[in-house]
C-alpha atoms as a PDB file:
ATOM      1  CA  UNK A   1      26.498 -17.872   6.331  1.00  0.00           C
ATOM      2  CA  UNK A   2      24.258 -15.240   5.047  1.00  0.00           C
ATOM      3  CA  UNK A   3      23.332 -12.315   6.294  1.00  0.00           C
ATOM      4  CA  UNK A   4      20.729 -10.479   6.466  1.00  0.00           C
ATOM      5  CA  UNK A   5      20.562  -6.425   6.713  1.00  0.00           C
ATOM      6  CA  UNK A   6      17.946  -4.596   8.187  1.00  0.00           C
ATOM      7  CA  UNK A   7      16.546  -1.639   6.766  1.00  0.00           C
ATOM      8  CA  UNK A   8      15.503   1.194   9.214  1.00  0.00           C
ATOM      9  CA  UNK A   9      12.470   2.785   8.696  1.00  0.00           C
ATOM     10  CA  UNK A  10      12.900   5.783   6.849  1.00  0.00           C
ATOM     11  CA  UNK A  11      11.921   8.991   9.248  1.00  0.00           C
ATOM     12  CA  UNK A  12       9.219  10.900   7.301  1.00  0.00           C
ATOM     13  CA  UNK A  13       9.353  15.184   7.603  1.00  0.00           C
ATOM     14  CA  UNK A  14       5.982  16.692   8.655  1.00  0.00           C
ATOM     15  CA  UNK A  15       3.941  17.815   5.679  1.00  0.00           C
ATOM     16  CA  UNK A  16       4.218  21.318   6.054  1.00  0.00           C
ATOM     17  CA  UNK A  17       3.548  24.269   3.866  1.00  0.00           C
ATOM     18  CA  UNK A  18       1.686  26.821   2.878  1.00  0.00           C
ATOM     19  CA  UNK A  19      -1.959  27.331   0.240  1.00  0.00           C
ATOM     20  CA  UNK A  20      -3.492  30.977  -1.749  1.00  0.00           C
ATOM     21  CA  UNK A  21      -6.496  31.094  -3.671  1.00  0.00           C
ATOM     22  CA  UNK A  22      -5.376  32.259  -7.371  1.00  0.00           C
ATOM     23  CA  UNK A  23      -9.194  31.946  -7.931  1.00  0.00           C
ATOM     24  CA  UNK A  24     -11.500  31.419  -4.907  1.00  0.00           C
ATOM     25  CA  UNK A  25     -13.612  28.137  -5.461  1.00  0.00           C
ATOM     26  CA  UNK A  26     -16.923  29.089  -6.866  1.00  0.00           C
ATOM     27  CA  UNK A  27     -20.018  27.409  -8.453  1.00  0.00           C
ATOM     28  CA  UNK A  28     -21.767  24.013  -6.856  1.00  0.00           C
ATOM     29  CA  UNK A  29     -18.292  22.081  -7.882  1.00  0.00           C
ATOM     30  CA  UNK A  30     -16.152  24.933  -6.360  1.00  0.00           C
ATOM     31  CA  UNK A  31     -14.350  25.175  -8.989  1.00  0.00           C
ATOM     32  CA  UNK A  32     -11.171  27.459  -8.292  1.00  0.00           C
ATOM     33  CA  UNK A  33      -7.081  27.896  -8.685  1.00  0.00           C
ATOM     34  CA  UNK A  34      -5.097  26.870  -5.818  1.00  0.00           C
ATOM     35  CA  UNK A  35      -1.085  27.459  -4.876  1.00  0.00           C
ATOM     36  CA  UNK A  36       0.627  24.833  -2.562  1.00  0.00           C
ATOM     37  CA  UNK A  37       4.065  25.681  -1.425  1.00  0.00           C
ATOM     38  CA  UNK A  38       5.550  22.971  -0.034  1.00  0.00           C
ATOM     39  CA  UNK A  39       8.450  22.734   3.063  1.00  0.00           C
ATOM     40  CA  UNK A  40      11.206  23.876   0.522  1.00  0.00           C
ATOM     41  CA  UNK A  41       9.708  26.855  -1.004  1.00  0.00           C
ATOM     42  CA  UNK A  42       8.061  25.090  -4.305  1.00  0.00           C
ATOM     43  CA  UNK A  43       5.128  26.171  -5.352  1.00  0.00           C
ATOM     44  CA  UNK A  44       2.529  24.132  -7.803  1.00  0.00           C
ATOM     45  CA  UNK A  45      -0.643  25.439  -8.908  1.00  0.00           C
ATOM     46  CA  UNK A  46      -3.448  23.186  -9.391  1.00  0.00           C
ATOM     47  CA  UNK A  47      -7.373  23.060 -10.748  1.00  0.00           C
ATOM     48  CA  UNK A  48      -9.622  22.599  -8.042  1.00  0.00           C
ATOM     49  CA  UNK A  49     -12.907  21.099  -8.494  1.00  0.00           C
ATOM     50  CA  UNK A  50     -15.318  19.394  -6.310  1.00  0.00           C
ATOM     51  CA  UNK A  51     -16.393  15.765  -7.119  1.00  0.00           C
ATOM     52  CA  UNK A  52     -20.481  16.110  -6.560  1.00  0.00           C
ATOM     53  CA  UNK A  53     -22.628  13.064  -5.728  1.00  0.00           C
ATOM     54  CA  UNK A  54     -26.270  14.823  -6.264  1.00  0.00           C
ATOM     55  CA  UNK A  55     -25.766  18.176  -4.533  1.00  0.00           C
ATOM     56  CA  UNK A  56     -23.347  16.410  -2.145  1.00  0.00           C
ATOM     57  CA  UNK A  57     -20.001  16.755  -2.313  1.00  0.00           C
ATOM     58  CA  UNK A  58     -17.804  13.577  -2.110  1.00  0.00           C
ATOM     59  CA  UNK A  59     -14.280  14.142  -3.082  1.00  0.00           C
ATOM     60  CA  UNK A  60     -12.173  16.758  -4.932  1.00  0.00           C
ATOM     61  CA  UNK A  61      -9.872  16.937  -8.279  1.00  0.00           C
ATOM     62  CA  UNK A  62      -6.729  18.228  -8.181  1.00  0.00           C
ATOM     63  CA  UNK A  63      -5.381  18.858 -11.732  1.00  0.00           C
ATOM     64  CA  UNK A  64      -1.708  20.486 -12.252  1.00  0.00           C
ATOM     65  CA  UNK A  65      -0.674  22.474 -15.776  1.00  0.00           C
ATOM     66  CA  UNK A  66       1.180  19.190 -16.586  1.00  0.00           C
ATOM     67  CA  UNK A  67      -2.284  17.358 -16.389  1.00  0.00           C
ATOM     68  CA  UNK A  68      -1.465  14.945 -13.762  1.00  0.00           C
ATOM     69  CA  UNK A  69      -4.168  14.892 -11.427  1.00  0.00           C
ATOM     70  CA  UNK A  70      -4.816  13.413  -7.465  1.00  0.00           C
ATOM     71  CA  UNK A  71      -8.123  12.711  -6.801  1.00  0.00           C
ATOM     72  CA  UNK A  72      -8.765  13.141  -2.653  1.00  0.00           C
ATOM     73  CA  UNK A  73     -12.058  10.990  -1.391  1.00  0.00           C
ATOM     74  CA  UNK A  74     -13.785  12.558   1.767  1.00  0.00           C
ATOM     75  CA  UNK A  75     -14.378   9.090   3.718  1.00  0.00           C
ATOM     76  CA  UNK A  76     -15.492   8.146   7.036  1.00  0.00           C
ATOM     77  CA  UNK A  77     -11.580   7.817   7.807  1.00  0.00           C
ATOM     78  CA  UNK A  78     -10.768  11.119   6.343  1.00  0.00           C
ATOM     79  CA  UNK A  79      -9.381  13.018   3.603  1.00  0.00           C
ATOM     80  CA  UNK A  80      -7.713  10.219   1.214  1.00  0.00           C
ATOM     81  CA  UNK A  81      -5.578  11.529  -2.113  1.00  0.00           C
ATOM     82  CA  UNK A  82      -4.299   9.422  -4.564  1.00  0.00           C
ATOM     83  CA  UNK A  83      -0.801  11.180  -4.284  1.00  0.00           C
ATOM     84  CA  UNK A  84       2.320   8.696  -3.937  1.00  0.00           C
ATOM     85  CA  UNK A  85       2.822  10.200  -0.286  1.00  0.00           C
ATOM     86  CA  UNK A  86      -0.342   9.694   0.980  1.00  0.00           C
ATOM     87  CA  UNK A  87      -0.637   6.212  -0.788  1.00  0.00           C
ATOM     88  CA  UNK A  88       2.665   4.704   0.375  1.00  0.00           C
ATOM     89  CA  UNK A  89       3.434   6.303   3.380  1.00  0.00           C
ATOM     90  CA  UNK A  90       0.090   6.151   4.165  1.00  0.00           C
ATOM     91  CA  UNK A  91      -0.316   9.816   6.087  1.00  0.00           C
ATOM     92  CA  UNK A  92      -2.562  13.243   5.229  1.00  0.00           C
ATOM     93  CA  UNK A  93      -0.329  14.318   2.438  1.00  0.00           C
ATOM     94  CA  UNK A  94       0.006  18.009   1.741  1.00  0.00           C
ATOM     95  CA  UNK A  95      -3.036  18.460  -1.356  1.00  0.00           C
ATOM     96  CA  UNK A  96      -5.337  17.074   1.100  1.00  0.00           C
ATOM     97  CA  UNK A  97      -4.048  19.410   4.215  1.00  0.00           C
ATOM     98  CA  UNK A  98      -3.672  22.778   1.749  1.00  0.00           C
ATOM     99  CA  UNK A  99      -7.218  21.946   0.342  1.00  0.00           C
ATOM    100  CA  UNK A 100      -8.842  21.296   3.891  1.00  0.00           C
ATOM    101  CA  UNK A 101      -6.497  24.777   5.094  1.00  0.00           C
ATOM    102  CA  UNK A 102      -7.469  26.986   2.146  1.00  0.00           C
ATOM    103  CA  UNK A 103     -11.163  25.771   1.857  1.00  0.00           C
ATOM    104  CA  UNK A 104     -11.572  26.819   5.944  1.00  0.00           C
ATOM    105  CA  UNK A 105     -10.175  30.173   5.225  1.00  0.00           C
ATOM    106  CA  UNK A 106     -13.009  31.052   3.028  1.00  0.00           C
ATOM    107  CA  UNK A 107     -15.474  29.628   5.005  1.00  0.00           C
ATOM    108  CA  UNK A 108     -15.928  26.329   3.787  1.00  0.00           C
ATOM    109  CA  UNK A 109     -15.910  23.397   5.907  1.00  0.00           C
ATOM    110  CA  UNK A 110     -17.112  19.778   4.546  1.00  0.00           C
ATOM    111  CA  UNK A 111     -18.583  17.326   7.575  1.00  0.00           C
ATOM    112  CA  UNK A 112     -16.740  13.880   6.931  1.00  0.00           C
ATOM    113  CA  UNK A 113     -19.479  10.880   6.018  1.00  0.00           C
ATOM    114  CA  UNK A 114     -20.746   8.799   8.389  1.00  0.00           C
ATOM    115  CA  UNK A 115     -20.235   5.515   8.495  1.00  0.00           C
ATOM    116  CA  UNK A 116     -23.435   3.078   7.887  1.00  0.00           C
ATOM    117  CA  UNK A 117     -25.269   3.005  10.839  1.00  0.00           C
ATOM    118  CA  UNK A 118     -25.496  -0.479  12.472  1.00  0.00           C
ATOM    119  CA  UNK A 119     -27.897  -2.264  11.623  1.00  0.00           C
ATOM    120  CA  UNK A 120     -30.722  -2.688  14.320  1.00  0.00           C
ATOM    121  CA  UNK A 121     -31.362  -6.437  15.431  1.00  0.00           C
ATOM    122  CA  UNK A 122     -34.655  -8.206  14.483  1.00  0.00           C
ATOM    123  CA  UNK A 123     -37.311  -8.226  17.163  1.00  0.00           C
ATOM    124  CA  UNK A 124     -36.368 -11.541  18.684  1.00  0.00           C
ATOM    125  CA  UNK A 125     -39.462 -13.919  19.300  1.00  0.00           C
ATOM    126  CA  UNK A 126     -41.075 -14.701  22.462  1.00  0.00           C
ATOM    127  CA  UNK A 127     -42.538 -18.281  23.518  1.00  0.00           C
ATOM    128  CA  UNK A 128     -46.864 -18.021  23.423  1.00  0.00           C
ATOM    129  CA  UNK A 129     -47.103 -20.437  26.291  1.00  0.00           C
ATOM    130  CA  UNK A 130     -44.790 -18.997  28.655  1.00  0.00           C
ATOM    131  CA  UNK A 131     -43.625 -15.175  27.790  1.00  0.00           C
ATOM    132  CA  UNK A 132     -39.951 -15.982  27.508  1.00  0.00           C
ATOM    133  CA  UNK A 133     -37.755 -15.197  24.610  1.00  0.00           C
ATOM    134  CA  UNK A 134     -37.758 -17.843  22.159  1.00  0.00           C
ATOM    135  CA  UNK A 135     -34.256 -18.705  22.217  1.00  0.00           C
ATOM    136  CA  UNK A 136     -34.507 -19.062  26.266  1.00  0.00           C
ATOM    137  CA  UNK A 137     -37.742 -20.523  26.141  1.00  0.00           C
ATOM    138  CA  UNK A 138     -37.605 -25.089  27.209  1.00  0.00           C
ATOM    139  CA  UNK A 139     -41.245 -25.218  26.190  1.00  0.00           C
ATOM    140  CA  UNK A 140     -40.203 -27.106  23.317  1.00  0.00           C
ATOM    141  CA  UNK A 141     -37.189 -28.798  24.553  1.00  0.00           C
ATOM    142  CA  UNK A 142     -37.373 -32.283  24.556  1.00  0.00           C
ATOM    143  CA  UNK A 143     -37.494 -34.147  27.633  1.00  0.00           C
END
């Protein structure tokens, strides 16, 4: 007989902490120094600079002194970073809450894309002979 163990699901801690401007973001690609201090008192500085799509911006770069960098997407779902956390445990990790946190407190606030709007049906056709939609229409229907 085998058995089988089951796993339970591991109970993830609140991403909570705390984000200071070294350098406030300036420039069109608010570029800037920014200090996370996470739950347990660590802080990592990182590079901040703002991924631009014409004048529009559509994602930022984190870059630490160690050059690993998380890359955070603004999408119609939200703030998305590349970061293990957010990636595996699928949640607003804590780059993408400190950046959101410490780019309010100096006034900046980013609108989230919107999606692609629908797409509007085609005009549907109406029968000459007697007015009705063509798809309703027995005016050719066989008899």
């Amino acid at each position: 007989m085998n058995a089988t163990a089951t796993r339970k699901p591991r109970q993830l801690k609140p991403v909570t902490g705390s984000a200071r401007w070294i350098d406030k973001p300036s420039g069109p690609s608010l570029w800037g120094r920014l200090a996370i201090t996470n739950a347990n008192g660590q802080t990592t500085e990182y590079d901040v600079q703002a991924f631009l799509e014409g004048e529009r911006i559509v994602g930022f770069g984190l870059a630490k002194d160690d050059d690993e960098i998380y890359s955070i997407a603004l999408t119609q779902f939200g703030w998305e970073c590349s970061c293990p956390d957010a990636n595996w445990n699928n949640r607003d990790c804590k780059h993408a809450r400190a950046l959101r946190a410490a780019l309010a407190a100096v006034g900046i606030t980013l609108a989230m894309p919107k999606s692609e709007a629908p797409k509007q049906p085609e005009a549907e056709s109406c029968c000459n002979d007697c007015g009705r939609l063509a798809r309703d229409c027995a005016c050719f229907d066989d008899p």
